[in-house]
PDB file of N, CA and C in Angstrom:
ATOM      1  N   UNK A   1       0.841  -1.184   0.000  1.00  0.00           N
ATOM      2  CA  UNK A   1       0.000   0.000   0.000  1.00  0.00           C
ATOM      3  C   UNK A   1       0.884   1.245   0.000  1.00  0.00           C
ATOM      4  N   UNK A   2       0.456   2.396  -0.665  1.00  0.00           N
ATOM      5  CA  UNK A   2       1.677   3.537  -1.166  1.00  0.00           C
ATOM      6  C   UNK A   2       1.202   4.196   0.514  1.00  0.00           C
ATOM      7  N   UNK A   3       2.332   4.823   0.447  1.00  0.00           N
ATOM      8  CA  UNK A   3       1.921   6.020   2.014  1.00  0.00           C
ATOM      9  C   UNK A   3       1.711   7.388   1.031  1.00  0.00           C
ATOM     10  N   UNK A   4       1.314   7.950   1.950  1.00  0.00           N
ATOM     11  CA  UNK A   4       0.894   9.148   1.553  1.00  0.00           C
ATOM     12  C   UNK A   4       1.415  10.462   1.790  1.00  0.00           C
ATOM     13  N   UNK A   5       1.241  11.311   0.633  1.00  0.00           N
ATOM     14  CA  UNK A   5       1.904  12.489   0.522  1.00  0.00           C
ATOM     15  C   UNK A   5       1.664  13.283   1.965  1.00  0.00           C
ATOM     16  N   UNK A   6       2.211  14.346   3.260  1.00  0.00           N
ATOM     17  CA  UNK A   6       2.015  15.085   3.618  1.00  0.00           C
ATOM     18  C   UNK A   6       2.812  16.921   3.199  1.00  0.00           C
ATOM     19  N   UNK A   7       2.275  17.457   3.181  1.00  0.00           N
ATOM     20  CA  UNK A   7       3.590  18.442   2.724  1.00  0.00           C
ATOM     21  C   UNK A   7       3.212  19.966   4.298  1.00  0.00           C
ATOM     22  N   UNK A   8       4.368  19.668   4.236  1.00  0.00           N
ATOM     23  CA  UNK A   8       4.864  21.074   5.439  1.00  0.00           C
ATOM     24  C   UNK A   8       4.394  22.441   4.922  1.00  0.00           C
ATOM     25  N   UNK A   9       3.279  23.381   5.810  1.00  0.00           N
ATOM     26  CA  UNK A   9       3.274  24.661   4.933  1.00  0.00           C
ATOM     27  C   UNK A   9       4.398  25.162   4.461  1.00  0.00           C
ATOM     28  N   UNK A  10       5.216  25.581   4.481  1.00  0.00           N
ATOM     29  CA  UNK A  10       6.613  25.960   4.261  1.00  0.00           C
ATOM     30  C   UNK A  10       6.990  25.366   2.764  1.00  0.00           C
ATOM     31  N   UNK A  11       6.734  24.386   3.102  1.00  0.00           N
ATOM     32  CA  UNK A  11       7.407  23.301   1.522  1.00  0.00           C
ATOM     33  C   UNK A  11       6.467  23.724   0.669  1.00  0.00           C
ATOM     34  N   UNK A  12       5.209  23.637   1.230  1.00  0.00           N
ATOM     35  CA  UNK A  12       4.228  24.340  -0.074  1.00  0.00           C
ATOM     36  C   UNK A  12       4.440  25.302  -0.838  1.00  0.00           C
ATOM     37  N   UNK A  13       5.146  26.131   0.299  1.00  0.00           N
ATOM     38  CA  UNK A  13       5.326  27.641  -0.293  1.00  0.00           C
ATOM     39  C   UNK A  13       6.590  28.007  -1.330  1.00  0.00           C
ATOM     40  N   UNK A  14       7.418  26.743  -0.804  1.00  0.00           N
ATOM     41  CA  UNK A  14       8.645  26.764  -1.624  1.00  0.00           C
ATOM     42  C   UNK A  14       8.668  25.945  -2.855  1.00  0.00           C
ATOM     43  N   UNK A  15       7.292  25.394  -3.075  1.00  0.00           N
ATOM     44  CA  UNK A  15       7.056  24.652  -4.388  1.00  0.00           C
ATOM     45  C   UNK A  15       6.473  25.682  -5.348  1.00  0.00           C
ATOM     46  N   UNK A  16       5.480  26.372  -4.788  1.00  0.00           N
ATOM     47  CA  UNK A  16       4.889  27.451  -5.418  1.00  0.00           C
ATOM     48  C   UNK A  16       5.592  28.697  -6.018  1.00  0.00           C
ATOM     49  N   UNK A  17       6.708  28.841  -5.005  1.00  0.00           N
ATOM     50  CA  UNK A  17       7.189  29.876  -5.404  1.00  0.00           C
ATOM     51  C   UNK A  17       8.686  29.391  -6.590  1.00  0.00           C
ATOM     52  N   UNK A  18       8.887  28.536  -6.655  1.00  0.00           N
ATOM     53  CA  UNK A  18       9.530  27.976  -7.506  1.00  0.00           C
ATOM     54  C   UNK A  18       9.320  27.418  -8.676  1.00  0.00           C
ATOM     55  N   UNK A  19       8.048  26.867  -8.840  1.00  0.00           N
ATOM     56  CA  UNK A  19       7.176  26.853  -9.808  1.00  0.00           C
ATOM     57  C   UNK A  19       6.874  27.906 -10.841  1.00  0.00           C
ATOM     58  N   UNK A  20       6.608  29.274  -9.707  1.00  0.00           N
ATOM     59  CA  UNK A  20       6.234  30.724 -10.675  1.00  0.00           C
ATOM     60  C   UNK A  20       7.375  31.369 -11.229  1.00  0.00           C
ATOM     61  N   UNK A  21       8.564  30.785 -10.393  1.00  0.00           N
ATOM     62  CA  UNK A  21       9.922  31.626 -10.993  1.00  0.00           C
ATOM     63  C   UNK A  21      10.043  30.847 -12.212  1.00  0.00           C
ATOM     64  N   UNK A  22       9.928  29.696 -12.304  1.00  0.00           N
ATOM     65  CA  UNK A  22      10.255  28.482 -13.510  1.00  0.00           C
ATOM     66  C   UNK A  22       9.759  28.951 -14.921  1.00  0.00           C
ATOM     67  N   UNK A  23       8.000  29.355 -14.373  1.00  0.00           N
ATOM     68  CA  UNK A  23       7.314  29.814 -15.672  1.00  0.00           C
ATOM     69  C   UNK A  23       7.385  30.915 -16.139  1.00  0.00           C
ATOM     70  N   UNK A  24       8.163  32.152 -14.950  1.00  0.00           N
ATOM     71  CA  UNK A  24       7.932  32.975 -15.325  1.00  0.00           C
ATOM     72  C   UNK A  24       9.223  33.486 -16.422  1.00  0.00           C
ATOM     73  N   UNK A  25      10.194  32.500 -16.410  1.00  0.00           N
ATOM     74  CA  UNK A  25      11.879  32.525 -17.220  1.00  0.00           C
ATOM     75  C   UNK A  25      11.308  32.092 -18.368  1.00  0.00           C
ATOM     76  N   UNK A  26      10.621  31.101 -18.380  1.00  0.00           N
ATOM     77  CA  UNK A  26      10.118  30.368 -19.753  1.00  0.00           C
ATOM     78  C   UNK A  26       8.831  29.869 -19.642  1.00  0.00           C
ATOM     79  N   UNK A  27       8.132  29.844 -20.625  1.00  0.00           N
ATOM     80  CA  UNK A  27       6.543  29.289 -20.562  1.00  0.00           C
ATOM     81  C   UNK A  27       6.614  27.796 -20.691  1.00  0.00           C
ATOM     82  N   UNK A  28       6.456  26.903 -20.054  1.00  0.00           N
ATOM     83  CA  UNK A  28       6.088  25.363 -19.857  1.00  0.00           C
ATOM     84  C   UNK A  28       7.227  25.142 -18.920  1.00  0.00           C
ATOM     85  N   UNK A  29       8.024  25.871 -18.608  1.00  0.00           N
ATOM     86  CA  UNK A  29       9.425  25.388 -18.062  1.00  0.00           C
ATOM     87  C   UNK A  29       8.665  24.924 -16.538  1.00  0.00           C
ATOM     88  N   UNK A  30       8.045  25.855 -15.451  1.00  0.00           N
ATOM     89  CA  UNK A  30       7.033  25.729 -14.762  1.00  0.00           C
ATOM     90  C   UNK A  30       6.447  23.988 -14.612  1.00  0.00           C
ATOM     91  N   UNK A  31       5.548  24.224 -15.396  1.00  0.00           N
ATOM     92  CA  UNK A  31       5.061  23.064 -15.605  1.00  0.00           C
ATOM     93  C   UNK A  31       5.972  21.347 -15.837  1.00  0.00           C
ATOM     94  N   UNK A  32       7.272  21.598 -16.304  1.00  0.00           N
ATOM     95  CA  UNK A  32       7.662  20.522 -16.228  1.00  0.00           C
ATOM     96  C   UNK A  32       8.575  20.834 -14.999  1.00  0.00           C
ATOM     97  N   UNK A  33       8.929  21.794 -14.214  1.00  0.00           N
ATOM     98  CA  UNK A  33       9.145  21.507 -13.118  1.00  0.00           C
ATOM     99  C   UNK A  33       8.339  20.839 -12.606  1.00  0.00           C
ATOM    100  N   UNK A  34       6.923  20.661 -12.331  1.00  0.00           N
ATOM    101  CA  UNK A  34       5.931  20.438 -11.577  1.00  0.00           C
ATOM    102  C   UNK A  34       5.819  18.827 -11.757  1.00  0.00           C
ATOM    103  N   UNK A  35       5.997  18.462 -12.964  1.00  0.00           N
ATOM    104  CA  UNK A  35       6.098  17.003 -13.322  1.00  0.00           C
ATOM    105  C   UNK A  35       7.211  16.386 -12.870  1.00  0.00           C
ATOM    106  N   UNK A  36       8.454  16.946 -12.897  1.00  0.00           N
ATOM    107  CA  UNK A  36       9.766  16.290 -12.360  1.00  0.00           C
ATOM    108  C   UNK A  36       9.223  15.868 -10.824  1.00  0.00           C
ATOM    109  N   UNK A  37       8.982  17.116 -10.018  1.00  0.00           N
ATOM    110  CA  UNK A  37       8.576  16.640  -8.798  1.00  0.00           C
ATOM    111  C   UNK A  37       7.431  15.619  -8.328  1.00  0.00           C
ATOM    112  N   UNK A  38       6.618  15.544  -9.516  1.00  0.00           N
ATOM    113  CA  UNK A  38       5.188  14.799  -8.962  1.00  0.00           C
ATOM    114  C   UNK A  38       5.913  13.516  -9.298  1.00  0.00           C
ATOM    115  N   UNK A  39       6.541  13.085 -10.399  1.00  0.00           N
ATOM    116  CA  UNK A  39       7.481  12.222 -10.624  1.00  0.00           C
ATOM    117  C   UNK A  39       8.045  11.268  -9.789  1.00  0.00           C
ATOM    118  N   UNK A  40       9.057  12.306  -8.741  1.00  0.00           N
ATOM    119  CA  UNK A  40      10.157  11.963  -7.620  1.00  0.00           C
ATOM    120  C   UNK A  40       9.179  11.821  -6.426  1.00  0.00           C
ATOM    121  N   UNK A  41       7.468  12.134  -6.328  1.00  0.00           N
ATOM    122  CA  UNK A  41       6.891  11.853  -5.161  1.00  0.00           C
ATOM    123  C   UNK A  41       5.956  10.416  -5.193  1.00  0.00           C
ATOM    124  N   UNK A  42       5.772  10.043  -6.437  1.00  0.00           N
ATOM    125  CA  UNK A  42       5.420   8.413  -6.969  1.00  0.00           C
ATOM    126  C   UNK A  42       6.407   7.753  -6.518  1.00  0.00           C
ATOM    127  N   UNK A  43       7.621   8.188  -6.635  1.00  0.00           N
ATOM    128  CA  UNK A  43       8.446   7.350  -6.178  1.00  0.00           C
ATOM    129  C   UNK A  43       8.238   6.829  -4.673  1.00  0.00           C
ATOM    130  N   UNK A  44       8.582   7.838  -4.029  1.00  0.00           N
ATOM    131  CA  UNK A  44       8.374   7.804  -2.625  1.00  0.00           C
ATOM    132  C   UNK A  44       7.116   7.386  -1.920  1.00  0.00           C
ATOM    133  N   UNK A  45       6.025   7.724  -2.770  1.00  0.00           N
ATOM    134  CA  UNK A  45       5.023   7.018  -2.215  1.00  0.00           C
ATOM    135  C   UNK A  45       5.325   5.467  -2.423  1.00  0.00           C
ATOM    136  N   UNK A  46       5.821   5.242  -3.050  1.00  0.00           N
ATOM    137  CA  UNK A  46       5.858   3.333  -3.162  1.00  0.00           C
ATOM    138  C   UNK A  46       7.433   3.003  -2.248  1.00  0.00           C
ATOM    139  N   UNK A  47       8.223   3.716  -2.522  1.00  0.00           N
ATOM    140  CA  UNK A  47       9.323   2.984  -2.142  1.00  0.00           C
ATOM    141  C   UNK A  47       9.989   4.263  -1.076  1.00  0.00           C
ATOM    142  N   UNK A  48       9.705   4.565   0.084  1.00  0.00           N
ATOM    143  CA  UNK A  48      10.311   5.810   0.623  1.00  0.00           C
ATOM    144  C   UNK A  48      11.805   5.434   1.844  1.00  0.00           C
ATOM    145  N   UNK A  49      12.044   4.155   1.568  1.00  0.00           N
ATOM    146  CA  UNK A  49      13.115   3.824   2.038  1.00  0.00           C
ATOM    147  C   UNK A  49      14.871   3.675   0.964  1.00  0.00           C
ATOM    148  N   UNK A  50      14.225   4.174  -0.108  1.00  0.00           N
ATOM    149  CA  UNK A  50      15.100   4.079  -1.317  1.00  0.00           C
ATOM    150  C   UNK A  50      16.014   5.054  -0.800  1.00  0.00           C
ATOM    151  N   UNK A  51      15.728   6.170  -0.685  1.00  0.00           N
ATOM    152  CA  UNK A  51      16.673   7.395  -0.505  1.00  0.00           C
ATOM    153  C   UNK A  51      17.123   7.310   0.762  1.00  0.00           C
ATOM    154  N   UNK A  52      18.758   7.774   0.941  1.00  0.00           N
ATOM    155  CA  UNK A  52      19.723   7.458   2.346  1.00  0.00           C
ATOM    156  C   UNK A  52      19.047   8.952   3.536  1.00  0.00           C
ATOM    157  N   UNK A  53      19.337   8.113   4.505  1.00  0.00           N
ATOM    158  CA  UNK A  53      19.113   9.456   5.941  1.00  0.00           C
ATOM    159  C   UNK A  53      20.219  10.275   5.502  1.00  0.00           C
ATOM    160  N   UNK A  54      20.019  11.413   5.815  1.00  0.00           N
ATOM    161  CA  UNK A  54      21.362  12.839   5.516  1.00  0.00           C
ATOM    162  C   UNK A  54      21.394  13.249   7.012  1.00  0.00           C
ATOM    163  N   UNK A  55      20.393  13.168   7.840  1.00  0.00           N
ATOM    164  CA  UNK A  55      20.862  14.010   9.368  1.00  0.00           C
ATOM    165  C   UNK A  55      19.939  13.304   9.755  1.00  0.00           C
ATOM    166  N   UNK A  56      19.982  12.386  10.975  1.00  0.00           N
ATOM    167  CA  UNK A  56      18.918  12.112  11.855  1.00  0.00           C
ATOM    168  C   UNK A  56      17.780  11.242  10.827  1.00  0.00           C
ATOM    169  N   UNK A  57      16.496  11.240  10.906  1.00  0.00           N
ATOM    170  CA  UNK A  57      15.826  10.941  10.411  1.00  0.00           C
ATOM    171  C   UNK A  57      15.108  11.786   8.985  1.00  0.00           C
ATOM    172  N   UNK A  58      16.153  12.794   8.595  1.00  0.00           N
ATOM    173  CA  UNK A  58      15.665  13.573   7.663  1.00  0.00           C
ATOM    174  C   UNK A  58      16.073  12.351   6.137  1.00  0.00           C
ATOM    175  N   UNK A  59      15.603  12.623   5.178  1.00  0.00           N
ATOM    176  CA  UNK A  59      16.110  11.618   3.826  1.00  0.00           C
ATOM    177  C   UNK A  59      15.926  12.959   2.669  1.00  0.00           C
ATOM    178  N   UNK A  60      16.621  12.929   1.570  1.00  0.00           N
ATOM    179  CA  UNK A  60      16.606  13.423   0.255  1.00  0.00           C
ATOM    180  C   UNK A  60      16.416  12.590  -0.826  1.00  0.00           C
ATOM    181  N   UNK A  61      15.806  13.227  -1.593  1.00  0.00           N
ATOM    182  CA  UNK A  61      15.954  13.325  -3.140  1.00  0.00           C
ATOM    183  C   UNK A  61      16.479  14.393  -3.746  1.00  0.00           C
ATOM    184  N   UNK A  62      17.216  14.055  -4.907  1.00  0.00           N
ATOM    185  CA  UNK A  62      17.804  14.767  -5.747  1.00  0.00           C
ATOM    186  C   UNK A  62      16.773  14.741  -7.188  1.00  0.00           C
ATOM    187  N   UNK A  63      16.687  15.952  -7.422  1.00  0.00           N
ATOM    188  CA  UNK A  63      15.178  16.165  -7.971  1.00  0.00           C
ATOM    189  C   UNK A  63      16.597  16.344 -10.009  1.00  0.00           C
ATOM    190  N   UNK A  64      16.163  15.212 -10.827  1.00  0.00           N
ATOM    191  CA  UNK A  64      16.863  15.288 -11.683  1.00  0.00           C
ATOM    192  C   UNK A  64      16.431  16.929 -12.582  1.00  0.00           C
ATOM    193  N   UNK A  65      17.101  17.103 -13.470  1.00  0.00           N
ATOM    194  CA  UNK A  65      17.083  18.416 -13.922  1.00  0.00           C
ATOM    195  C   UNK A  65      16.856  19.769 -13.809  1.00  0.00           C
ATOM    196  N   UNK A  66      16.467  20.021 -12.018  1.00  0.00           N
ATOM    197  CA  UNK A  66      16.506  21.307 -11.293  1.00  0.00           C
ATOM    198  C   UNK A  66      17.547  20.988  -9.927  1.00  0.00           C
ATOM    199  N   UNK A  67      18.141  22.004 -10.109  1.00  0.00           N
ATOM    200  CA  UNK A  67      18.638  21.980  -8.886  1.00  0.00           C
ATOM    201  C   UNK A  67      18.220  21.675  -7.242  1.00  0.00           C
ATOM    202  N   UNK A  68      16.885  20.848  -6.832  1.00  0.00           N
ATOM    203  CA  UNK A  68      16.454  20.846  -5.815  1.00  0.00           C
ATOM    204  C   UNK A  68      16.723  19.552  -5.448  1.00  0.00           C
ATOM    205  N   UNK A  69      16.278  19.560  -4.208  1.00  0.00           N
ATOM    206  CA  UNK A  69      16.371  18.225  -3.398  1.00  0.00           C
ATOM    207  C   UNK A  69      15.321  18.460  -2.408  1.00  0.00           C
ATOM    208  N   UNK A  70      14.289  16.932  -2.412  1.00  0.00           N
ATOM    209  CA  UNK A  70      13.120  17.209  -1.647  1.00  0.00           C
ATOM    210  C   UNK A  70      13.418  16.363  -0.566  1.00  0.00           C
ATOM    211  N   UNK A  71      12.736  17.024   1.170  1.00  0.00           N
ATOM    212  CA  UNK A  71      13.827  16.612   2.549  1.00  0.00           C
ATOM    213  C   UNK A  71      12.083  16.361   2.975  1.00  0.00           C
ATOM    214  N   UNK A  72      12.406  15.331   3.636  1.00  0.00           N
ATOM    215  CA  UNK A  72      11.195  14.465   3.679  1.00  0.00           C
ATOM    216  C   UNK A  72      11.897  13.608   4.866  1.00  0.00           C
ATOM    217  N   UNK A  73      10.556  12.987   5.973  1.00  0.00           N
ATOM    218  CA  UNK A  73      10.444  12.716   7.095  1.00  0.00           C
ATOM    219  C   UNK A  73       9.897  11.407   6.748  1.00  0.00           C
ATOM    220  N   UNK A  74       9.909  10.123   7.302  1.00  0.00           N
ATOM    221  CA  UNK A  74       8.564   8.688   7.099  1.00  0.00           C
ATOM    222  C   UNK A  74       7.922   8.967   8.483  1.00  0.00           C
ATOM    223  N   UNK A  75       6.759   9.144   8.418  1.00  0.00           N
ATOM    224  CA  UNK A  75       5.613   8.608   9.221  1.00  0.00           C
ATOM    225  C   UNK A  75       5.036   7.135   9.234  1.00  0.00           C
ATOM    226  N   UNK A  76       5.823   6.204   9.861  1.00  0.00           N
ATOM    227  CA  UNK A  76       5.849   5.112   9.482  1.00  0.00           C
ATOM    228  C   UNK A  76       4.207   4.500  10.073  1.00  0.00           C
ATOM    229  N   UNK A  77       3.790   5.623  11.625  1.00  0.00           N
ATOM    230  CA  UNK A  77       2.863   5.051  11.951  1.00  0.00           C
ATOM    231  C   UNK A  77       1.665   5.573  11.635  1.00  0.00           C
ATOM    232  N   UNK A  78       1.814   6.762  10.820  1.00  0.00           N
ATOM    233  CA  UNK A  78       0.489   7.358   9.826  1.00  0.00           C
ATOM    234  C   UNK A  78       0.745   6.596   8.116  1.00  0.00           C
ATOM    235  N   UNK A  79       1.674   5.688   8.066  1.00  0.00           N
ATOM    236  CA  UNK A  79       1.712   5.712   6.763  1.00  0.00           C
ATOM    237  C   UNK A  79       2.192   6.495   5.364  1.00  0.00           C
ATOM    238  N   UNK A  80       2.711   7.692   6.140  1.00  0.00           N
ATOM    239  CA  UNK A  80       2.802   8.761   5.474  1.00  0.00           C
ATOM    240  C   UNK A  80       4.419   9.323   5.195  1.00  0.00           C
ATOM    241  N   UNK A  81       4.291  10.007   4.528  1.00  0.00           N
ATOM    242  CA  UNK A  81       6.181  10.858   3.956  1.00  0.00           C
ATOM    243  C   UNK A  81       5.660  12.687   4.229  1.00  0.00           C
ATOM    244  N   UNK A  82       6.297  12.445   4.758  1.00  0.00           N
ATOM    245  CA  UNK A  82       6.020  14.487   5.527  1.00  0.00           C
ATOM    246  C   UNK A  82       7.481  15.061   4.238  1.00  0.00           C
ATOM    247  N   UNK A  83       6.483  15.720   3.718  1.00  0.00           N
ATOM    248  CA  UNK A  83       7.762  16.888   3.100  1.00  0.00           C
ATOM    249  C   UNK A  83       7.984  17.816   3.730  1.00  0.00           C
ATOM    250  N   UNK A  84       9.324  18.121   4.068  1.00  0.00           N
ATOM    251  CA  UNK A  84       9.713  19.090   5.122  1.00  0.00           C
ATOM    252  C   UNK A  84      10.243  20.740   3.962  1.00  0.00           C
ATOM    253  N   UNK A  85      10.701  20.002   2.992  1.00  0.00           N
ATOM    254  CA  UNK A  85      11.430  21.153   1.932  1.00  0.00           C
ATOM    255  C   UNK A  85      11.385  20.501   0.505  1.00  0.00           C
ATOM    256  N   UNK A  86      11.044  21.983  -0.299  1.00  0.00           N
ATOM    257  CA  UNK A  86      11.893  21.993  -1.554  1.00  0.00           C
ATOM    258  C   UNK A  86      12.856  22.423  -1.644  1.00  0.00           C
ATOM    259  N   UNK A  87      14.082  22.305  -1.203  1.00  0.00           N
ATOM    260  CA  UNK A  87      15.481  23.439  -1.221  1.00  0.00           C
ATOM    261  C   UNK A  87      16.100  23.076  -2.605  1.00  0.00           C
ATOM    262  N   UNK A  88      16.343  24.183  -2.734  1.00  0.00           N
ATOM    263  CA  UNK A  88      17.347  24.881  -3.818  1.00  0.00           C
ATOM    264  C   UNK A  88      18.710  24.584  -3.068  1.00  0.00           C
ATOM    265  N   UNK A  89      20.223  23.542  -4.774  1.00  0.00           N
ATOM    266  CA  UNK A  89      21.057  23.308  -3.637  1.00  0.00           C
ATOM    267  C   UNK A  89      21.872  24.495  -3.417  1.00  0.00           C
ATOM    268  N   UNK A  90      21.702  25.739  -3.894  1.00  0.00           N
ATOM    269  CA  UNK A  90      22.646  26.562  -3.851  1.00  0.00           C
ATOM    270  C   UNK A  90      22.324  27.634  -2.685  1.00  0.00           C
ATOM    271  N   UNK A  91      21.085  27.790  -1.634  1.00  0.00           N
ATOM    272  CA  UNK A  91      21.227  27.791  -0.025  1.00  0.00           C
ATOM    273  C   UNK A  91      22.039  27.002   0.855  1.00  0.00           C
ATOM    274  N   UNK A  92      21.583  27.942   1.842  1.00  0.00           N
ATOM    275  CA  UNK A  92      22.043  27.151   2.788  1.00  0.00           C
ATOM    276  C   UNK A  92      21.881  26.037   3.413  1.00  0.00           C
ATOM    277  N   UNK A  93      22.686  24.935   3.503  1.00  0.00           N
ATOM    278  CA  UNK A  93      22.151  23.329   3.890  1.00  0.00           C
ATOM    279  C   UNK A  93      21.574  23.238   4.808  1.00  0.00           C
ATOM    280  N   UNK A  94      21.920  24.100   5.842  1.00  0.00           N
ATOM    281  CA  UNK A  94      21.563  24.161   7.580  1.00  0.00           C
ATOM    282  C   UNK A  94      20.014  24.467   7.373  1.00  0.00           C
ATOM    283  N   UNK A  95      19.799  25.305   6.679  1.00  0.00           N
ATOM    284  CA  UNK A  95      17.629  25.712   6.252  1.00  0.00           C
ATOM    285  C   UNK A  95      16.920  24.645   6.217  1.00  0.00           C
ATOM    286  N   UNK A  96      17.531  23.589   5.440  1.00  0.00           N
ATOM    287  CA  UNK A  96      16.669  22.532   4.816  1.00  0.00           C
ATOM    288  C   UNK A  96      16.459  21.260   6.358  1.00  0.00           C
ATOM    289  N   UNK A  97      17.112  21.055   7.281  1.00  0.00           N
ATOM    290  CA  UNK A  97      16.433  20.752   8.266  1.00  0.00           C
ATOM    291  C   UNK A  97      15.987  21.328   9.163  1.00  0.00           C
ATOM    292  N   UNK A  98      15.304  22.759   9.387  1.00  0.00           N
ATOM    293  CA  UNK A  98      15.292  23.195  10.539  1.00  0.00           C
ATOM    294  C   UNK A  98      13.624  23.663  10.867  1.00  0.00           C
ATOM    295  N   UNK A  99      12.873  22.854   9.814  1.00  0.00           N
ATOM    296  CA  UNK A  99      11.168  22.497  10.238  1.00  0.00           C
ATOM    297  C   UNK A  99      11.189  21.484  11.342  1.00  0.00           C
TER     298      UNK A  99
END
């Protein structure tokens, strides 16, 4: 059974706002950002032990053809994958765990 998406307000905001910068450089560019990520979260819904721990119980993905990496939590006893971030890798690393 897949677990299920949760996403952190925060992460929302950093999908959104990354999304509008995407489309707003190029028209569809946006949009296939949006697919790369829905992409890399199929994944995780089926298999969310694929990707290694980076600090503690935090895990990444490396989001292929944008620079991001999505930082994600298992809720093993809701079933669920908590997205904590969309970070951009060219911040600061220390941001991306500190939900």
């Amino acid at each position: 059974m897949p677990y299920k998406i949760l996403l952190h307000p925060l992460a929302e905001t950093e999908f959104s706002e990354a999304q509008d910068w995407y489309e707003e450089r190029l028209e569809g560019l946006g949009v296939r950002f949006e697919e790369k990520i829905e992409h890399h979260l199929q994944i995780l819904k089926r298999t969310p032990l694929l990707f290694p721990k980076k600090r503690k119980n935090f895990r990444e993905v490396k989001v292929n053809t944008f620079p991001y990496v999505i930082v994600y939590k298992i809720l093993e006893k809701r079933k669920a994958i908590l997205i904590l971030s969309f970070h951009h890798t060219s911040r600061n690393p220390k941001n991306k765990y500190s939900r």
